[in-house]
PDB file of N, CA and C in Angstrom:
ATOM      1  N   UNK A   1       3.558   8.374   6.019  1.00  0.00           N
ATOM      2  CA  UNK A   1       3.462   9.564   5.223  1.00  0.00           C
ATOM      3  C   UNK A   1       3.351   9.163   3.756  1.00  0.00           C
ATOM      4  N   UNK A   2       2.449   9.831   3.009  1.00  0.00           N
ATOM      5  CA  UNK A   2       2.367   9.698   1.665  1.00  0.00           C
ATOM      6  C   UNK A   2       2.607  10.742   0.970  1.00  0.00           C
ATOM      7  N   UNK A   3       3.339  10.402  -0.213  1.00  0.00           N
ATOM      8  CA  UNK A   3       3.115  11.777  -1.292  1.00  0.00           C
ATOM      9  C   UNK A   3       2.152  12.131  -2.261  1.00  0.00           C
ATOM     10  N   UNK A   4       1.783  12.798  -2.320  1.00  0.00           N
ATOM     11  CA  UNK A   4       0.895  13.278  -3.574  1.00  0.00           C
ATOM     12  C   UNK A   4       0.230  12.184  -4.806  1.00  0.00           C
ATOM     13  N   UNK A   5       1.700  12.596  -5.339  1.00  0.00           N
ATOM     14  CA  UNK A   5       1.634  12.172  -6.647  1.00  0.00           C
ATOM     15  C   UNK A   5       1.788  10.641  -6.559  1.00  0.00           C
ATOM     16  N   UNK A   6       2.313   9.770  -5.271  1.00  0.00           N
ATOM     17  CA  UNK A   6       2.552   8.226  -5.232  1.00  0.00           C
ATOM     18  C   UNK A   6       0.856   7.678  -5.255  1.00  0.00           C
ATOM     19  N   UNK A   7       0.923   6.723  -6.096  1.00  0.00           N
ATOM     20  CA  UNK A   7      -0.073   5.721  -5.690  1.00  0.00           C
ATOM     21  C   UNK A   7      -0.190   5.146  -4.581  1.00  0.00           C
ATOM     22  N   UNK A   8      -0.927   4.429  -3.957  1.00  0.00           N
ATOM     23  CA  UNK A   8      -0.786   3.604  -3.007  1.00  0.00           C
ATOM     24  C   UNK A   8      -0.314   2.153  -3.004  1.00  0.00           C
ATOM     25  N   UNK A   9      -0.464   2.233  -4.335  1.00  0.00           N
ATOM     26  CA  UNK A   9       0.944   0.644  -4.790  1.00  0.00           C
ATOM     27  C   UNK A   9       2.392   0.878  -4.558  1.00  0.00           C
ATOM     28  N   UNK A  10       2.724   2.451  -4.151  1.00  0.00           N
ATOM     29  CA  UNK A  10       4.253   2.655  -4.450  1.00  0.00           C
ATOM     30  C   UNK A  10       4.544   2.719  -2.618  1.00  0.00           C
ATOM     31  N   UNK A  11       3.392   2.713  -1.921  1.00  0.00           N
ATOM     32  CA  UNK A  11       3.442   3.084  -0.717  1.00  0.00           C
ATOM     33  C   UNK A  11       3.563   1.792   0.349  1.00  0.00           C
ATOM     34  N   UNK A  12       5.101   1.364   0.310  1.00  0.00           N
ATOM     35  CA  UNK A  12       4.931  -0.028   0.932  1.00  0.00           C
ATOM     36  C   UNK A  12       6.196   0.148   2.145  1.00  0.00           C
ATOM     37  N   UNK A  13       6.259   1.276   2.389  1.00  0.00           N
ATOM     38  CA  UNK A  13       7.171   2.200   4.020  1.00  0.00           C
ATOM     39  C   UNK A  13       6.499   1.218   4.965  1.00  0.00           C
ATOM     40  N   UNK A  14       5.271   1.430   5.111  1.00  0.00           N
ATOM     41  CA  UNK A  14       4.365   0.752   6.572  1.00  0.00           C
ATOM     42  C   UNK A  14       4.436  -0.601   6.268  1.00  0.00           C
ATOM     43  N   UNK A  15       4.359  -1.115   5.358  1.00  0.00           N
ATOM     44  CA  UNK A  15       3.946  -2.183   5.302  1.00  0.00           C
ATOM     45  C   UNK A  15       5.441  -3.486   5.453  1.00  0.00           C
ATOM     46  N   UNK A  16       6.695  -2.573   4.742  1.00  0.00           N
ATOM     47  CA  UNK A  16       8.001  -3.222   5.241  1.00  0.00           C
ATOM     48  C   UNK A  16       8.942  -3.035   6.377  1.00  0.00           C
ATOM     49  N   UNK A  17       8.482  -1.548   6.651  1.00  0.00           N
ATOM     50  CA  UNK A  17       8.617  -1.610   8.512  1.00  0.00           C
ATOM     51  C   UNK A  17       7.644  -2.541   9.529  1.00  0.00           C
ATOM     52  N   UNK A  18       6.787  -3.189   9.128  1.00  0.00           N
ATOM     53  CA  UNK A  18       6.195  -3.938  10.380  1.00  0.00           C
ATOM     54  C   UNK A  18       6.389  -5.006   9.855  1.00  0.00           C
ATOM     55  N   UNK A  19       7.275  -5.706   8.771  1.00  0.00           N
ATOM     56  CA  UNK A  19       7.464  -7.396   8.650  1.00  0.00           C
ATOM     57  C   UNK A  19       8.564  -7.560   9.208  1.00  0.00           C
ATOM     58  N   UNK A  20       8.083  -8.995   9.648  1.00  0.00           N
ATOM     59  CA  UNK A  20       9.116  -9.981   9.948  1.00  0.00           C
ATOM     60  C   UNK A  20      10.636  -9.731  10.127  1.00  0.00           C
ATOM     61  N   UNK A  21      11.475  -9.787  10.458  1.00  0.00           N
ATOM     62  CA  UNK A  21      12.761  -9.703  10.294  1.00  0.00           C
ATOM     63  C   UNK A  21      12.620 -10.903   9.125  1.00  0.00           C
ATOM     64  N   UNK A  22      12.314 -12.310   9.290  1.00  0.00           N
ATOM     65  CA  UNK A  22      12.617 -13.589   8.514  1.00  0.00           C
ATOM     66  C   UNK A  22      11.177 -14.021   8.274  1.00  0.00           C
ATOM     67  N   UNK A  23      10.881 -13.500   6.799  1.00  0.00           N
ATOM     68  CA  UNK A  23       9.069 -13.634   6.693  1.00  0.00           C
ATOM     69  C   UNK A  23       9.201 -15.102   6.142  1.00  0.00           C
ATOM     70  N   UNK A  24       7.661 -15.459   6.960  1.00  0.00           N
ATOM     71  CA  UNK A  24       7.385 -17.034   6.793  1.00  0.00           C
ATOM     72  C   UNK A  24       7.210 -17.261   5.034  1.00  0.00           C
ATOM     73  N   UNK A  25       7.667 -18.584   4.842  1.00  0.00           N
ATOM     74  CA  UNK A  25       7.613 -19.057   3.552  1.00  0.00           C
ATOM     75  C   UNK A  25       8.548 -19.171   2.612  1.00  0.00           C
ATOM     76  N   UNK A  26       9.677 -18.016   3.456  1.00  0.00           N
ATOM     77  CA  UNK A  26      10.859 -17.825   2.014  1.00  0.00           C
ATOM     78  C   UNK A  26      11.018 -17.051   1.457  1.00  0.00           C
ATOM     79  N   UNK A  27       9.868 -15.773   1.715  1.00  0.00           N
ATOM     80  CA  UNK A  27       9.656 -14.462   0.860  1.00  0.00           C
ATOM     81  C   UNK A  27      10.783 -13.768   1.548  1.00  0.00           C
ATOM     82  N   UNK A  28      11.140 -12.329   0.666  1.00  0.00           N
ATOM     83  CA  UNK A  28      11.843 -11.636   1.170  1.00  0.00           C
ATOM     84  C   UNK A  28      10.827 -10.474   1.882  1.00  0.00           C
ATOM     85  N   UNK A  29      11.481  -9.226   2.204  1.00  0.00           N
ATOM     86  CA  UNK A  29      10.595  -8.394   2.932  1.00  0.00           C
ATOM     87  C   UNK A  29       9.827  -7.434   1.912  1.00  0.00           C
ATOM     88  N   UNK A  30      10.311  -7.681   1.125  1.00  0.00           N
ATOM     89  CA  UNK A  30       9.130  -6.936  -0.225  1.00  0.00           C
ATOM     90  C   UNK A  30       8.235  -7.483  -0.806  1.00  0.00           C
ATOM     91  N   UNK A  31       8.628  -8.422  -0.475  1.00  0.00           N
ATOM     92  CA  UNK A  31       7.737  -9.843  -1.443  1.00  0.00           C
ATOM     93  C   UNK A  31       6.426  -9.472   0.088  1.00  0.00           C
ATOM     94  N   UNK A  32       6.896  -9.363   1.286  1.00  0.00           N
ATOM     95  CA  UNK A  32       6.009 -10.222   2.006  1.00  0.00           C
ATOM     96  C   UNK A  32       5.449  -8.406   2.238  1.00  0.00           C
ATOM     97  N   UNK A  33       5.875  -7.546   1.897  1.00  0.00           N
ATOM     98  CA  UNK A  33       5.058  -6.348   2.324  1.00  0.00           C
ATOM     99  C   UNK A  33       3.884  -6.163   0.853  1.00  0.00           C
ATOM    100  N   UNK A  34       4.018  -6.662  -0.117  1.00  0.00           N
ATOM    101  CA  UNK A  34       3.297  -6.537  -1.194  1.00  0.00           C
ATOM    102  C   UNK A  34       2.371  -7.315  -1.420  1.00  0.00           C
ATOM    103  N   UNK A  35       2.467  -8.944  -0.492  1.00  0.00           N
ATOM    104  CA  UNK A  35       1.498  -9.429  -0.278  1.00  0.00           C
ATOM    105  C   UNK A  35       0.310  -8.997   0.601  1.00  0.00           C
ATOM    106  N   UNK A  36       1.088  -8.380   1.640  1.00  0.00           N
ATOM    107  CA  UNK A  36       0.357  -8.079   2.758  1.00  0.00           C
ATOM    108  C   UNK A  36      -0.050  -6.948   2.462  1.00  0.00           C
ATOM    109  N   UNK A  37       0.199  -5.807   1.330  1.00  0.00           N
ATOM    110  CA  UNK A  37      -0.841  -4.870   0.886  1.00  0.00           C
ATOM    111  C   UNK A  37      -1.867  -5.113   0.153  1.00  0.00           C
ATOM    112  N   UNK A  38      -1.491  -6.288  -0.926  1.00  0.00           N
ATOM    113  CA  UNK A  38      -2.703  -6.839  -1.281  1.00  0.00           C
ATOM    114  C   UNK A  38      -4.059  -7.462  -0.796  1.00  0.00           C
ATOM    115  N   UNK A  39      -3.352  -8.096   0.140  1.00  0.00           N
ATOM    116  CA  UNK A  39      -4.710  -8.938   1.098  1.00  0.00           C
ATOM    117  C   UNK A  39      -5.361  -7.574   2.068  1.00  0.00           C
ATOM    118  N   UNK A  40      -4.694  -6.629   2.516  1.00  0.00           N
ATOM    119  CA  UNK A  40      -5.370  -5.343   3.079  1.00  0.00           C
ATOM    120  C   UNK A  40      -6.494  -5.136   1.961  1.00  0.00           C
ATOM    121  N   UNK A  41      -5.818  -4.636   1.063  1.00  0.00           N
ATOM    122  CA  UNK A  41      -6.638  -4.001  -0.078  1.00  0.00           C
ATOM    123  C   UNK A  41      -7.592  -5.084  -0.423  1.00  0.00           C
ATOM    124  N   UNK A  42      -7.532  -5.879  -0.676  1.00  0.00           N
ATOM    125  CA  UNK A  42      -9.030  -7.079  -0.799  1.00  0.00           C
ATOM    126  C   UNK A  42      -9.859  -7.033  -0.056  1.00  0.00           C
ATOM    127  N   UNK A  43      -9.386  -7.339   1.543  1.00  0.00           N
ATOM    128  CA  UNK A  43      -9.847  -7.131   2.468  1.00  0.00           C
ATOM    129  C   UNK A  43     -11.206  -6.190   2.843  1.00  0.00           C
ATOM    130  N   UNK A  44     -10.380  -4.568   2.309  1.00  0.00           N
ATOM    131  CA  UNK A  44     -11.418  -3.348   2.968  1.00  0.00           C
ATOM    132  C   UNK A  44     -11.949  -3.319   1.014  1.00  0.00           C
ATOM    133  N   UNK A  45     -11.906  -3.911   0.211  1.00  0.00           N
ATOM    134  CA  UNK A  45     -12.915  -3.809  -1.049  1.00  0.00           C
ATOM    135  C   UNK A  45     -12.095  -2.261  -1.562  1.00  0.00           C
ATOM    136  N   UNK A  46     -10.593  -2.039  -1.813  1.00  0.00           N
ATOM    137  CA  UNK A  46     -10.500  -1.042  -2.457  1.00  0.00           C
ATOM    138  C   UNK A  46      -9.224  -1.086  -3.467  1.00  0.00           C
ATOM    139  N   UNK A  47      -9.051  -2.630  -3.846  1.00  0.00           N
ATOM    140  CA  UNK A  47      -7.970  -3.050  -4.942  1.00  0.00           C
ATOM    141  C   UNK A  47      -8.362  -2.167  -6.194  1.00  0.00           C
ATOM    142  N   UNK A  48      -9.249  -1.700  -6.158  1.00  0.00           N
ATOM    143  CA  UNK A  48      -9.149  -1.073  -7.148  1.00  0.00           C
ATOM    144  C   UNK A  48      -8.849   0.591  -7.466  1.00  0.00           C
ATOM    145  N   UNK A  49      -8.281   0.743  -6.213  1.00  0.00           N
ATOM    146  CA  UNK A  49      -7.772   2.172  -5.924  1.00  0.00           C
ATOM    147  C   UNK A  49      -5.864   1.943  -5.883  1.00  0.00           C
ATOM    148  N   UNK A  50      -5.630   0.761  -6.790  1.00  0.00           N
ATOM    149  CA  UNK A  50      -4.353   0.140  -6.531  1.00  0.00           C
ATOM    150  C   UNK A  50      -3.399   1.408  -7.101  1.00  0.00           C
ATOM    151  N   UNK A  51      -3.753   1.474  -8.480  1.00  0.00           N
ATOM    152  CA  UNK A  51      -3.244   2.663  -9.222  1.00  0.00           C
ATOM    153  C   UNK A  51      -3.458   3.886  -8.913  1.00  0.00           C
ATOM    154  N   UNK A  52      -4.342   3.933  -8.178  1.00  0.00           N
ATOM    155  CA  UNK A  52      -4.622   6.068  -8.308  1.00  0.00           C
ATOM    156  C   UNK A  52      -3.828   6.331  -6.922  1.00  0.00           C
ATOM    157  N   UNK A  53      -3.307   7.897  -7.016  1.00  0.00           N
ATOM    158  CA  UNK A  53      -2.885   8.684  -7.211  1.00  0.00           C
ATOM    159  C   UNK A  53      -3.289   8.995  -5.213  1.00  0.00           C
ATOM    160  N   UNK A  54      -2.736   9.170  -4.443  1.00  0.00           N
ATOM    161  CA  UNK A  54      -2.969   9.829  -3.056  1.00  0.00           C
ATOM    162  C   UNK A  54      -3.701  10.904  -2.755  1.00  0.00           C
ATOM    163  N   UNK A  55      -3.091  11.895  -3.546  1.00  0.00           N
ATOM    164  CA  UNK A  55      -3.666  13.137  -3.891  1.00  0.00           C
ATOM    165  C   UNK A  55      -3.391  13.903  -2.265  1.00  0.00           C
ATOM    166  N   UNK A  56      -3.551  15.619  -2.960  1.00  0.00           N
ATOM    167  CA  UNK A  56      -4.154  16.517  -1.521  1.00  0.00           C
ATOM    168  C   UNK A  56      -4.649  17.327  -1.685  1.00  0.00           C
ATOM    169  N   UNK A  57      -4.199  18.400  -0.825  1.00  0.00           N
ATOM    170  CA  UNK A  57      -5.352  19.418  -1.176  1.00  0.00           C
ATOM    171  C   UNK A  57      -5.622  20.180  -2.718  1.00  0.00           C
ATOM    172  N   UNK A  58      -4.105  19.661  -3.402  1.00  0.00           N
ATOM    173  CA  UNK A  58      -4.088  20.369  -4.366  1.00  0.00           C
ATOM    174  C   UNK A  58      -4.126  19.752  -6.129  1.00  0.00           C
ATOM    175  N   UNK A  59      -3.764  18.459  -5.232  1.00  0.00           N
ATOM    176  CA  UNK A  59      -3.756  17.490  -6.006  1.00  0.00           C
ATOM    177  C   UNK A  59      -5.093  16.380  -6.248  1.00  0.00           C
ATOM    178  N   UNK A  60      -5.887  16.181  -6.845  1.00  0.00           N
ATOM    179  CA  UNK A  60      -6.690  14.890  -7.185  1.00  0.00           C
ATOM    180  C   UNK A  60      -6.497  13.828  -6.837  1.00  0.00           C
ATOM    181  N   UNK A  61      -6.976  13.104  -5.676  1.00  0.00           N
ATOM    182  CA  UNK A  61      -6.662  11.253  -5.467  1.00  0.00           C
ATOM    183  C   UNK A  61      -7.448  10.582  -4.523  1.00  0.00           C
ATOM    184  N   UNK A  62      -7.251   9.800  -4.172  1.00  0.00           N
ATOM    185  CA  UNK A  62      -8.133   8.535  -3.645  1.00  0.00           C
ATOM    186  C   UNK A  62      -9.121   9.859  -2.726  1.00  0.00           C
ATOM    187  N   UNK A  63     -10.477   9.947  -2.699  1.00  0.00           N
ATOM    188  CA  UNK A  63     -11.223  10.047  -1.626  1.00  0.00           C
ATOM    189  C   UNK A  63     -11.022   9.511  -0.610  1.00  0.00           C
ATOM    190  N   UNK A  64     -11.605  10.634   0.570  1.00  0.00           N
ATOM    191  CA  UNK A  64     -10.980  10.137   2.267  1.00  0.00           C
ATOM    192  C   UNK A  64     -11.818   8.889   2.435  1.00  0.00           C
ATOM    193  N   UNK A  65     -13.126   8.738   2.074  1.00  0.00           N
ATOM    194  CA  UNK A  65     -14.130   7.497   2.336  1.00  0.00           C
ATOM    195  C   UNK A  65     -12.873   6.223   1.594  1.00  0.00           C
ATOM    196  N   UNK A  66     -12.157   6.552   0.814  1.00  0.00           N
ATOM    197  CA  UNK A  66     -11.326   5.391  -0.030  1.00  0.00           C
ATOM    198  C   UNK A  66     -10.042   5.173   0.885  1.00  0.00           C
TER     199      UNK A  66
END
């Protein structure tokens, strides 16, 4: 679930519910959910939607194609 007004940088629920109990390397579980949003976001070409805004119906933010 997202809110509105959160970016999708603030949105790291999914991403620290599916790590590791003991993430490889030494990271903690934030460290390793923030990596692993980054390399998503590289990945599908939309790091640059890092900052904006979710948005809904009422609100302004990332396009559904984004």
């Amino acid at each position: 679930m997202s809110f509105p007004y959160q970016g999708w940088a603030d949105d790291r629920f999914a991403a620290e519910a599916r790590s590791p109990a003991t993430p490889p390397c030494g990271l903690t579980r934030k460290q390793y959910a923030k990596h692993l949003r980054d390399v998503i976001m590289a990945m599908f070409g939309i790091g640059h939607t890092k900052n904006t805004i979710v948005g809904d119906h009422f609100v302004r933010g990332v396009s559904g194609g984004e």
